[in-house]
PDB file of N, CA and C in Angstrom:
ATOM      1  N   UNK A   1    -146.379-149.610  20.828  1.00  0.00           N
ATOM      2  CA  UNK A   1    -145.166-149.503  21.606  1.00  0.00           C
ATOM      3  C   UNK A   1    -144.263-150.698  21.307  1.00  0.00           C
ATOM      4  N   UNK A   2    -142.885-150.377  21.280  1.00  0.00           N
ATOM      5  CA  UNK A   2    -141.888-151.130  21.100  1.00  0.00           C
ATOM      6  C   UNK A   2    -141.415-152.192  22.069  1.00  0.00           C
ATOM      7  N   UNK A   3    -141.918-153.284  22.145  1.00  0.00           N
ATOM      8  CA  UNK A   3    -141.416-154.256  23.059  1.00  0.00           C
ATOM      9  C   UNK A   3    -140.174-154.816  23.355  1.00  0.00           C
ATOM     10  N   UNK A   4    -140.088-155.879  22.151  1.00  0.00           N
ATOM     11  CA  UNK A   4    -139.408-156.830  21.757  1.00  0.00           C
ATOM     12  C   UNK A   4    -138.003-155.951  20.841  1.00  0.00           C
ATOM     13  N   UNK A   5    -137.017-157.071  20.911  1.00  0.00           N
ATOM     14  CA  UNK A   5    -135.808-156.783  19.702  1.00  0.00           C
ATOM     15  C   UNK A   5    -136.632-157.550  18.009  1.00  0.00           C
ATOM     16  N   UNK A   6    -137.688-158.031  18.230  1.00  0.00           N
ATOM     17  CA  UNK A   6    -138.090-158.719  17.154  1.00  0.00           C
ATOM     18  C   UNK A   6    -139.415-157.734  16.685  1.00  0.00           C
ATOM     19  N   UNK A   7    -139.907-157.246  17.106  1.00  0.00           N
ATOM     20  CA  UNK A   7    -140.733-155.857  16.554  1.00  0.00           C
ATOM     21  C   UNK A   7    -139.834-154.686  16.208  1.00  0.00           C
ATOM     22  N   UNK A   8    -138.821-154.396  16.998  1.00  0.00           N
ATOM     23  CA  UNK A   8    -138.156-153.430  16.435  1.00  0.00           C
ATOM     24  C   UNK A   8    -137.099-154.218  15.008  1.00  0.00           C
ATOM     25  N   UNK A   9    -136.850-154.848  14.982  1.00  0.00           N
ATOM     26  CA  UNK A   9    -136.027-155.623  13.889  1.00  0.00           C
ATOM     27  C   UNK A   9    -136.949-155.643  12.717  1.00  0.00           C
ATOM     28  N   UNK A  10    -138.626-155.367  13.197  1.00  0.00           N
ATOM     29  CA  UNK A  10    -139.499-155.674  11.817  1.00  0.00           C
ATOM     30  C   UNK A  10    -140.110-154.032  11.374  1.00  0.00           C
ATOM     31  N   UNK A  11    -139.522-153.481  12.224  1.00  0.00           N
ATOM     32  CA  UNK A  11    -139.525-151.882  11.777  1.00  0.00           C
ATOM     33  C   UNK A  11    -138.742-151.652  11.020  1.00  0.00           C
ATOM     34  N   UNK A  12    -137.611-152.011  11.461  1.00  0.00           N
ATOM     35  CA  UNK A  12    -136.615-151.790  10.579  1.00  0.00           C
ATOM     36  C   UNK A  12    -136.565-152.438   9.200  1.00  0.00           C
ATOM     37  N   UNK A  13    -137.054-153.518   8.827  1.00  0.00           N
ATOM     38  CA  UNK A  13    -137.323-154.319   7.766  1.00  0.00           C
ATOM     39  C   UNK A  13    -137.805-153.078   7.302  1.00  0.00           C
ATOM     40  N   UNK A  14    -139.314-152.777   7.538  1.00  0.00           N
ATOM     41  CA  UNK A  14    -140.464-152.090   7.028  1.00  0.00           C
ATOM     42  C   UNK A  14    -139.586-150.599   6.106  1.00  0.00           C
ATOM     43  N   UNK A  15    -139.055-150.310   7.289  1.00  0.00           N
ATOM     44  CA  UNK A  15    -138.465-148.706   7.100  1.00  0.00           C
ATOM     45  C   UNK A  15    -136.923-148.888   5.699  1.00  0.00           C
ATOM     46  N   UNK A  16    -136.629-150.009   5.691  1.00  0.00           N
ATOM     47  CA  UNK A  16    -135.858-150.115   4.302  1.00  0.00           C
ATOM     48  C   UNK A  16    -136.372-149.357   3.145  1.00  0.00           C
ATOM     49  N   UNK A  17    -137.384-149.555   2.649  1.00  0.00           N
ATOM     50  CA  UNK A  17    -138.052-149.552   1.847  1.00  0.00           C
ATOM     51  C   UNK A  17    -138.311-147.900   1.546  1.00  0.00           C
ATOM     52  N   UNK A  18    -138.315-147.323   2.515  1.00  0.00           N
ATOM     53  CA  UNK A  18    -139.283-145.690   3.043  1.00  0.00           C
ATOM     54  C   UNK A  18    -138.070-144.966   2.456  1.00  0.00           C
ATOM     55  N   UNK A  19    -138.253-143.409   1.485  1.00  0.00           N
ATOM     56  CA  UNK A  19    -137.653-142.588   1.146  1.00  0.00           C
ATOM     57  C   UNK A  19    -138.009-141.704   2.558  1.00  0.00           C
ATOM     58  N   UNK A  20    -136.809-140.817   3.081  1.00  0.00           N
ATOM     59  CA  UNK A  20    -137.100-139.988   3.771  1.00  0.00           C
ATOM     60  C   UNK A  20    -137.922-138.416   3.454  1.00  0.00           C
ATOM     61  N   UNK A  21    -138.708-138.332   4.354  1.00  0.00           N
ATOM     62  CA  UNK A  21    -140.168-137.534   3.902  1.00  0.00           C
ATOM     63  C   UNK A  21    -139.608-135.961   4.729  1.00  0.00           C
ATOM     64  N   UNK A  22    -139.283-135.629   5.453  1.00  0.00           N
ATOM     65  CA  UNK A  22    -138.200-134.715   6.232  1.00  0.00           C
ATOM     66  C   UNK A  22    -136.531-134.620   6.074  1.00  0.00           C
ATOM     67  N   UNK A  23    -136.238-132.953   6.108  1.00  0.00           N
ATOM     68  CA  UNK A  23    -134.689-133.043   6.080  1.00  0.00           C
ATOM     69  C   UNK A  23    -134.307-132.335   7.106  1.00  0.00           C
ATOM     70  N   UNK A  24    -133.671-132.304   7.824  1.00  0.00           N
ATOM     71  CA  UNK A  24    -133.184-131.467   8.817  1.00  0.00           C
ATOM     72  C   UNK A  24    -131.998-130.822   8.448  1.00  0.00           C
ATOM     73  N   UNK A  25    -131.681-129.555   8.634  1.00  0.00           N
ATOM     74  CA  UNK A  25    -130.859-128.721   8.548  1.00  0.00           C
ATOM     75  C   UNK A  25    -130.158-127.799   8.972  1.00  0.00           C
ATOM     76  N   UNK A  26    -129.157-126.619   8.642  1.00  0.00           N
ATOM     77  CA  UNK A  26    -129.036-126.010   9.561  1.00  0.00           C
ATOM     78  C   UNK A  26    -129.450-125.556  10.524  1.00  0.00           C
ATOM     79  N   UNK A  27    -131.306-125.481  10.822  1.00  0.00           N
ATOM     80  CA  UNK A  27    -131.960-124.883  11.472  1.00  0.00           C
ATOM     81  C   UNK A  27    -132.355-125.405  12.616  1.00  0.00           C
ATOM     82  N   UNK A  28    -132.117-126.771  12.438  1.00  0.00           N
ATOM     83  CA  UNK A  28    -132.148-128.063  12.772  1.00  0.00           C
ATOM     84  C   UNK A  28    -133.394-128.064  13.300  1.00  0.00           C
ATOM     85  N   UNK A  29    -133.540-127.974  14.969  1.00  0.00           N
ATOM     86  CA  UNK A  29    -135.507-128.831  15.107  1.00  0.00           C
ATOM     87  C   UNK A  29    -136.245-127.122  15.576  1.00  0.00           C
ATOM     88  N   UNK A  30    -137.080-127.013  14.279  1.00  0.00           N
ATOM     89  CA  UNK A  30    -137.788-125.684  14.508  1.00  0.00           C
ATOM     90  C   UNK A  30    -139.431-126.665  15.219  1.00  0.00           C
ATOM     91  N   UNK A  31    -139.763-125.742  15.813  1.00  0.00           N
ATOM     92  CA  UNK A  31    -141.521-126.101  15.980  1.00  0.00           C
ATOM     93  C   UNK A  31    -142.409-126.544  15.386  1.00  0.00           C
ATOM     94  N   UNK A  32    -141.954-125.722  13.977  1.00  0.00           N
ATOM     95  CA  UNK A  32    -142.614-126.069  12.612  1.00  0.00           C
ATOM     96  C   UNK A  32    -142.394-127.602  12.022  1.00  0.00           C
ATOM     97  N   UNK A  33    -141.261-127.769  12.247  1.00  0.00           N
ATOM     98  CA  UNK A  33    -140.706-129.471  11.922  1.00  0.00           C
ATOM     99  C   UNK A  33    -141.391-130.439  12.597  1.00  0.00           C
ATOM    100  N   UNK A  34    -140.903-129.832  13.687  1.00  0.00           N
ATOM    101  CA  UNK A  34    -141.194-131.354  14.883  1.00  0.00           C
ATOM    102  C   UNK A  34    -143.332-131.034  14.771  1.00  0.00           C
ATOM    103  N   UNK A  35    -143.847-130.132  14.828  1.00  0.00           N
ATOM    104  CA  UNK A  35    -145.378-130.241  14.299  1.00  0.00           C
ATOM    105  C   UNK A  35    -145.416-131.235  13.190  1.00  0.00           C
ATOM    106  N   UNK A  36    -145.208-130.816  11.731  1.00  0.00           N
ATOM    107  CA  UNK A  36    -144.948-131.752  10.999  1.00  0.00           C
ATOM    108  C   UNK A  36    -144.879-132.771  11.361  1.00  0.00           C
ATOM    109  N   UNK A  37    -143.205-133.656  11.639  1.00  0.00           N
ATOM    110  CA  UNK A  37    -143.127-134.755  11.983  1.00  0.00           C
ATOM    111  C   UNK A  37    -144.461-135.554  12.560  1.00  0.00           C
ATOM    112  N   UNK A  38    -144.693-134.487  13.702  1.00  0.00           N
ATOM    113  CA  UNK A  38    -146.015-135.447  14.455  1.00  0.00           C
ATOM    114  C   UNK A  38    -147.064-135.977  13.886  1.00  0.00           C
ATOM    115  N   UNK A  39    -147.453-134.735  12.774  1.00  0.00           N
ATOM    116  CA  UNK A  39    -148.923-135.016  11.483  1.00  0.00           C
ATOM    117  C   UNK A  39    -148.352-136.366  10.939  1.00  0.00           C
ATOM    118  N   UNK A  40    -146.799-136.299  10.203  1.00  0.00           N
ATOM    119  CA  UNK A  40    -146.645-137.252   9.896  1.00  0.00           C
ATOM    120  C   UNK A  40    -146.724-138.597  10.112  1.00  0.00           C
ATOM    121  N   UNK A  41    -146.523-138.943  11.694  1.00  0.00           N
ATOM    122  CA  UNK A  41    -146.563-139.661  12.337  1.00  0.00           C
ATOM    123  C   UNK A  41    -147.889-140.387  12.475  1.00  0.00           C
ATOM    124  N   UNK A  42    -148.616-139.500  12.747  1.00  0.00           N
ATOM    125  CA  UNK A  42    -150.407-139.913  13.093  1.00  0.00           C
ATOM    126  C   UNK A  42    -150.739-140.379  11.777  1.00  0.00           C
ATOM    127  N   UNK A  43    -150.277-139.689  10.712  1.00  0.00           N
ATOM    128  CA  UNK A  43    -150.714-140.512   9.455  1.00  0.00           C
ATOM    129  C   UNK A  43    -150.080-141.914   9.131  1.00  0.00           C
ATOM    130  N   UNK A  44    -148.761-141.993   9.354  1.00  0.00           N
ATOM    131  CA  UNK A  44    -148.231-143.409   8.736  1.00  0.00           C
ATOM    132  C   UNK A  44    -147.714-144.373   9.658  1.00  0.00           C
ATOM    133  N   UNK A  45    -147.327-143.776  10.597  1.00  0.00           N
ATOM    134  CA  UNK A  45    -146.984-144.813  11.814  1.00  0.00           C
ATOM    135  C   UNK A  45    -145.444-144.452  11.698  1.00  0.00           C
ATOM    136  N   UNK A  46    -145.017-145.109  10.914  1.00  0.00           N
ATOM    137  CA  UNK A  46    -143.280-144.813  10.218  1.00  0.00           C
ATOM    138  C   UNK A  46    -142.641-144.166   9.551  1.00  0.00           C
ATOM    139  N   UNK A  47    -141.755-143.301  10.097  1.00  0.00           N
ATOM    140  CA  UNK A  47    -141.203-142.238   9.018  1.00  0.00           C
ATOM    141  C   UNK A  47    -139.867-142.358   9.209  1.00  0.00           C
ATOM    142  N   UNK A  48    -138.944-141.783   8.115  1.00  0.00           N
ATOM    143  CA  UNK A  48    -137.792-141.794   7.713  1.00  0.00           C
ATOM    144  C   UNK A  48    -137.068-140.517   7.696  1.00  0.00           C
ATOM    145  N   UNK A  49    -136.577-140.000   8.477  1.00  0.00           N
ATOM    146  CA  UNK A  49    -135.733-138.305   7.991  1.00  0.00           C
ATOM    147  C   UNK A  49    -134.364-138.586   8.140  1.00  0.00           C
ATOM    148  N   UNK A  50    -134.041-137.957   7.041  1.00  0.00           N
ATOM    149  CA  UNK A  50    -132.781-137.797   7.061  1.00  0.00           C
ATOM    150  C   UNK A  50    -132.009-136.054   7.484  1.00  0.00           C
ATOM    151  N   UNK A  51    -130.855-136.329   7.860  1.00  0.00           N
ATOM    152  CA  UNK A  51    -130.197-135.019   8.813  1.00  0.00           C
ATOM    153  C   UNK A  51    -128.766-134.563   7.685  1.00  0.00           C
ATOM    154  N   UNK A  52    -128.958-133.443   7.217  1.00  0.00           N
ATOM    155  CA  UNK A  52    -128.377-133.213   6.028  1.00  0.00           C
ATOM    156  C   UNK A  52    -126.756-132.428   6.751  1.00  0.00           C
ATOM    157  N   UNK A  53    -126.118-132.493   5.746  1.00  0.00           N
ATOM    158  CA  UNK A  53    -124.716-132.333   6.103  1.00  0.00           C
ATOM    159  C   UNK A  53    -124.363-130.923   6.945  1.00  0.00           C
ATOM    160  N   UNK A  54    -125.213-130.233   6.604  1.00  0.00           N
ATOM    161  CA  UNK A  54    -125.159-128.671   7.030  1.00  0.00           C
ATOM    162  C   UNK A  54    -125.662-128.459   8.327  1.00  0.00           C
ATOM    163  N   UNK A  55    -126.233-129.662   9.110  1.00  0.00           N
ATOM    164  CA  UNK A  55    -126.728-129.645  10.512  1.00  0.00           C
ATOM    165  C   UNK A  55    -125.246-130.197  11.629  1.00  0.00           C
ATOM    166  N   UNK A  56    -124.986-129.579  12.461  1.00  0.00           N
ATOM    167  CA  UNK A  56    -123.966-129.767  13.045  1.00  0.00           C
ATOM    168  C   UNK A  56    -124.415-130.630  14.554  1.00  0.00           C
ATOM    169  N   UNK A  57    -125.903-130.600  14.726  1.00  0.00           N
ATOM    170  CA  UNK A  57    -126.125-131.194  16.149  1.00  0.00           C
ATOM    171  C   UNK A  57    -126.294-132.669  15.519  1.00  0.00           C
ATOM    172  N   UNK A  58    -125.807-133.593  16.731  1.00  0.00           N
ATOM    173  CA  UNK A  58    -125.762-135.151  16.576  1.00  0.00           C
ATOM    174  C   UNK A  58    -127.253-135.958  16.129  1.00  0.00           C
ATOM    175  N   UNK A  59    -126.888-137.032  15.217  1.00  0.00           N
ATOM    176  CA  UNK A  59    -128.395-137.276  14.764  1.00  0.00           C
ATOM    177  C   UNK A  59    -129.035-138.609  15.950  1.00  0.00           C
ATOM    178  N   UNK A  60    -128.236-138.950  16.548  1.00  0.00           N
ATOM    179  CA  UNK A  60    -128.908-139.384  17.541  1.00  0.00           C
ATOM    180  C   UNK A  60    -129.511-138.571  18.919  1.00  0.00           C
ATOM    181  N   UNK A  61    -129.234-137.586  19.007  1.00  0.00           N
ATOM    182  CA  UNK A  61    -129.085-136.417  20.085  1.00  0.00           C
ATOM    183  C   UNK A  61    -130.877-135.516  19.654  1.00  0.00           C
ATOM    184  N   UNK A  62    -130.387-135.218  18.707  1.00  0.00           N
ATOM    185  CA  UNK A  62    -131.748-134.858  17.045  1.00  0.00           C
ATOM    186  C   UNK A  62    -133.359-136.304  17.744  1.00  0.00           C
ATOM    187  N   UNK A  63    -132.419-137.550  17.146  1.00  0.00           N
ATOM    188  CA  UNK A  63    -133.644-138.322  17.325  1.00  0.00           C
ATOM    189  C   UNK A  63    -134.429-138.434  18.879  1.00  0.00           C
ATOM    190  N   UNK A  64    -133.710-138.450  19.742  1.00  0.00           N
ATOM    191  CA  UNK A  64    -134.522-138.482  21.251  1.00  0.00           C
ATOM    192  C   UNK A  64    -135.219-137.519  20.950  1.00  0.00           C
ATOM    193  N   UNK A  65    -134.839-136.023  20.742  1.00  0.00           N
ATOM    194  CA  UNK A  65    -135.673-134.931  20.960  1.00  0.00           C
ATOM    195  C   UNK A  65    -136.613-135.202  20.335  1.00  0.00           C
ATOM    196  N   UNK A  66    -136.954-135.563  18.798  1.00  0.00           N
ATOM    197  CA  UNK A  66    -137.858-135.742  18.193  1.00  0.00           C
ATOM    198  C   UNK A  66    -138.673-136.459  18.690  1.00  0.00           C
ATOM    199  N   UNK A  67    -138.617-137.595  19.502  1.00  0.00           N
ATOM    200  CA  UNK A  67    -139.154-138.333  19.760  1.00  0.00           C
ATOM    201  C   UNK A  67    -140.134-138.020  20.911  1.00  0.00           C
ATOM    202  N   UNK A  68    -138.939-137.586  22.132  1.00  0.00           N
ATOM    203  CA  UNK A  68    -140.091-136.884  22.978  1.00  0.00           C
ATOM    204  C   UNK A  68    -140.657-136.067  22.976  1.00  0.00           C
ATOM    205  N   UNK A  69    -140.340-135.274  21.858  1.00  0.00           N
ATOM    206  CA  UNK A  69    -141.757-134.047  21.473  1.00  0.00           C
ATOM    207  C   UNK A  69    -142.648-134.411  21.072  1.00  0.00           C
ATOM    208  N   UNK A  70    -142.456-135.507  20.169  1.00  0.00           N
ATOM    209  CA  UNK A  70    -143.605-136.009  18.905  1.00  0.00           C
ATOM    210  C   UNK A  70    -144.550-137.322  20.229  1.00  0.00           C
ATOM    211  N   UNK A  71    -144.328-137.861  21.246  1.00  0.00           N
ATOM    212  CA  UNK A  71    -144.695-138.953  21.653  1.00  0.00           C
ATOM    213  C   UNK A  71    -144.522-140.503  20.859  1.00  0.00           C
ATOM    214  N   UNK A  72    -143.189-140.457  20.392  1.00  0.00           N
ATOM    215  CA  UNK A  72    -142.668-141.434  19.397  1.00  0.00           C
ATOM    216  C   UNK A  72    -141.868-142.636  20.124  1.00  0.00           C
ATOM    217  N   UNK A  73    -141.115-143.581  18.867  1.00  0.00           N
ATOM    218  CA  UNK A  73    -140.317-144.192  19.402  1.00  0.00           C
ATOM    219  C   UNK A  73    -138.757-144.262  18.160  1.00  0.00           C
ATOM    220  N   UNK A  74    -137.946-144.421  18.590  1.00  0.00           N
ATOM    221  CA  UNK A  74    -136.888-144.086  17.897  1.00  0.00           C
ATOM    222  C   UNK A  74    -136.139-145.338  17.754  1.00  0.00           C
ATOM    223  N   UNK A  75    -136.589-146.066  16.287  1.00  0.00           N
ATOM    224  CA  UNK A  75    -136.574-147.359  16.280  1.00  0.00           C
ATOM    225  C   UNK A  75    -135.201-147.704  15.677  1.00  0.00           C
ATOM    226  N   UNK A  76    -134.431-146.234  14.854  1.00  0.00           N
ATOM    227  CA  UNK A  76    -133.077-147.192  14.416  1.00  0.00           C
ATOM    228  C   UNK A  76    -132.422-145.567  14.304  1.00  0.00           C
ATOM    229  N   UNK A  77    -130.761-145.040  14.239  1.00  0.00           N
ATOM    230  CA  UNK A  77    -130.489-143.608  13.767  1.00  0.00           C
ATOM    231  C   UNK A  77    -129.553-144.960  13.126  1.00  0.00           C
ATOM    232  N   UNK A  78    -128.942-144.645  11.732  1.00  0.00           N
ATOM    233  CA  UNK A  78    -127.819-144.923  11.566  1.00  0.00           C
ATOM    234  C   UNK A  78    -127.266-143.790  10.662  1.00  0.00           C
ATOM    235  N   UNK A  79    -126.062-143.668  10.567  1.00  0.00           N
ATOM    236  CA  UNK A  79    -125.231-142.233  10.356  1.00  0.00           C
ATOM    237  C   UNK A  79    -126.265-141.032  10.220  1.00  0.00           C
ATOM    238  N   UNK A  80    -126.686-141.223   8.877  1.00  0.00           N
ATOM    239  CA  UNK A  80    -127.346-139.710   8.877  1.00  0.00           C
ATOM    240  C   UNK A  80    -128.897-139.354   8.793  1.00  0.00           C
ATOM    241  N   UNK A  81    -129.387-140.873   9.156  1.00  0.00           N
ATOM    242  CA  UNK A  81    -131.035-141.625   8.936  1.00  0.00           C
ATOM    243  C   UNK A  81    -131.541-141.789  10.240  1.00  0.00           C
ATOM    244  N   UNK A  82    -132.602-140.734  10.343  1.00  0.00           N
ATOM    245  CA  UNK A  82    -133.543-141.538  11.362  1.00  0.00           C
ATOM    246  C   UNK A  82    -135.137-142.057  11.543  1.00  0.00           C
ATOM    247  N   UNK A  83    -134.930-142.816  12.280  1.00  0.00           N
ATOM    248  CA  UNK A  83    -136.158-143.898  11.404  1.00  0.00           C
ATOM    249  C   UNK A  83    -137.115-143.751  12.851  1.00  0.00           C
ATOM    250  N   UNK A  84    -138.223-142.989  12.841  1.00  0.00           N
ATOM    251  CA  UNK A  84    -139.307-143.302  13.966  1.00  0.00           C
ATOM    252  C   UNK A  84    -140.756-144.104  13.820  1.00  0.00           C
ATOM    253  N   UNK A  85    -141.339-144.324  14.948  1.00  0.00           N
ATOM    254  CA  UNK A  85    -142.152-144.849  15.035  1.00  0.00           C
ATOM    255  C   UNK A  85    -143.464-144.675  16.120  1.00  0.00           C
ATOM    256  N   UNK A  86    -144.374-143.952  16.062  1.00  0.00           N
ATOM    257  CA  UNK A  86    -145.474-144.013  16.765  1.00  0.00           C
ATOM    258  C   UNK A  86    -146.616-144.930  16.218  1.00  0.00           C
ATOM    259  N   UNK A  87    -146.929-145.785  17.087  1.00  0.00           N
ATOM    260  CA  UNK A  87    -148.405-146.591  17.297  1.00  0.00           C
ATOM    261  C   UNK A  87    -149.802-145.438  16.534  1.00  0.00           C
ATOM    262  N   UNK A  88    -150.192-145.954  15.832  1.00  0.00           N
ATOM    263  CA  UNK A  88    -151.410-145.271  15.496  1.00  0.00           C
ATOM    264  C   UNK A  88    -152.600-145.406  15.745  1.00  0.00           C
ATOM    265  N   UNK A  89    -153.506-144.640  15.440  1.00  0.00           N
ATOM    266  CA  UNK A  89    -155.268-144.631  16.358  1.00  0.00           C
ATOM    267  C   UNK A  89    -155.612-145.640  15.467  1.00  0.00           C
ATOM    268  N   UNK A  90    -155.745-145.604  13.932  1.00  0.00           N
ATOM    269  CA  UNK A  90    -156.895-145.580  13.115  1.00  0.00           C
ATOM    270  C   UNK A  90    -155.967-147.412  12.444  1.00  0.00           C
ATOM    271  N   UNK A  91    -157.331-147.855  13.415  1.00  0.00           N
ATOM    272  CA  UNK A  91    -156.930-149.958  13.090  1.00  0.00           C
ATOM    273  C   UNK A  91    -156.871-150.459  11.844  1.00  0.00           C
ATOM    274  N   UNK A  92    -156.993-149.653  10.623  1.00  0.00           N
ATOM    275  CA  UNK A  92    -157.774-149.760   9.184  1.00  0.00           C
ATOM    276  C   UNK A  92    -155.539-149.470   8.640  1.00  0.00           C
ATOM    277  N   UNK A  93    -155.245-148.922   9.140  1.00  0.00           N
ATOM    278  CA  UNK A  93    -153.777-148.457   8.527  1.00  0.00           C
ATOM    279  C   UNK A  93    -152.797-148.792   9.344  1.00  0.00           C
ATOM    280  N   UNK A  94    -152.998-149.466  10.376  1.00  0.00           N
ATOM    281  CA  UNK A  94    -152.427-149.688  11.558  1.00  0.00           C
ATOM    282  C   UNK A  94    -151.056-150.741  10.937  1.00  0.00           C
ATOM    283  N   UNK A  95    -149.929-150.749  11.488  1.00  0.00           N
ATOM    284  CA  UNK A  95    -149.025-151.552  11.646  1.00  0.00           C
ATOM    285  C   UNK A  95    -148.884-153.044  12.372  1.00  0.00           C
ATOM    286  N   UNK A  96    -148.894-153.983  11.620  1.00  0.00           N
ATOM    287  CA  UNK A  96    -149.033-155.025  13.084  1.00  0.00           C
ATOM    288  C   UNK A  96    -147.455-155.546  13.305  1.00  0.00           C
ATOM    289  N   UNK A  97    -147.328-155.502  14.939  1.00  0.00           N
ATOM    290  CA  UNK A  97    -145.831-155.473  15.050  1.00  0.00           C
ATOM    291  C   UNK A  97    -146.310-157.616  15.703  1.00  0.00           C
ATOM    292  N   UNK A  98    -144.958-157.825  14.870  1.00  0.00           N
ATOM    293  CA  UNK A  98    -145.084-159.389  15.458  1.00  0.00           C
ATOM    294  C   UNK A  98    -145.129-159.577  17.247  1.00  0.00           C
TER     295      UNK A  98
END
């Protein structure tokens, strides 16, 4: 869980780096996605999607939902990028937030 402005500032470091692994689209958040997302989530801790031009709902509007479906945290949207974050089980792949 996201505490500090200085853990979320080191997400964001982290998430520079990350190609986005999800696209959202006209269809925008199917069941099928936001499932996904979540697998995704449990596996890496941090993911990156980007919200493609053909989606007309807001990508910050997009990221809450995602978030509270998935049990996430929604660590940065900027224009068309959103960058989440769930805490993971498995201590071996785990993230350490300062």
């Amino acid at each position: 869980m996201i505490k500090t402005s200085k853990q979320r500032s080191y997400l964001k470091g982290l998430a520079m780096n990350l190609e986005p692994i999800f696209q959202i689209g006209k269809s925008s958040l199917t069941p099928q996605l936001t499932a996904a997302v979540s697998e995704a989530l449990a596996a890496r801790e941090l993911i990156k999607i980007s919200v493609l031009q053909n989606c007309t709902d807001d990508p910050r509007e997009l990221a809450q939902l995602l978030a509270e479906r998935t049990r996430s945290e929604v660590v940065q949207v900027i224009g068309k990028k959103i960058i989440l974050y769930k805490e993971g089980k498995d201590n071996k792949k785990k993230i350490i937030l300062p």
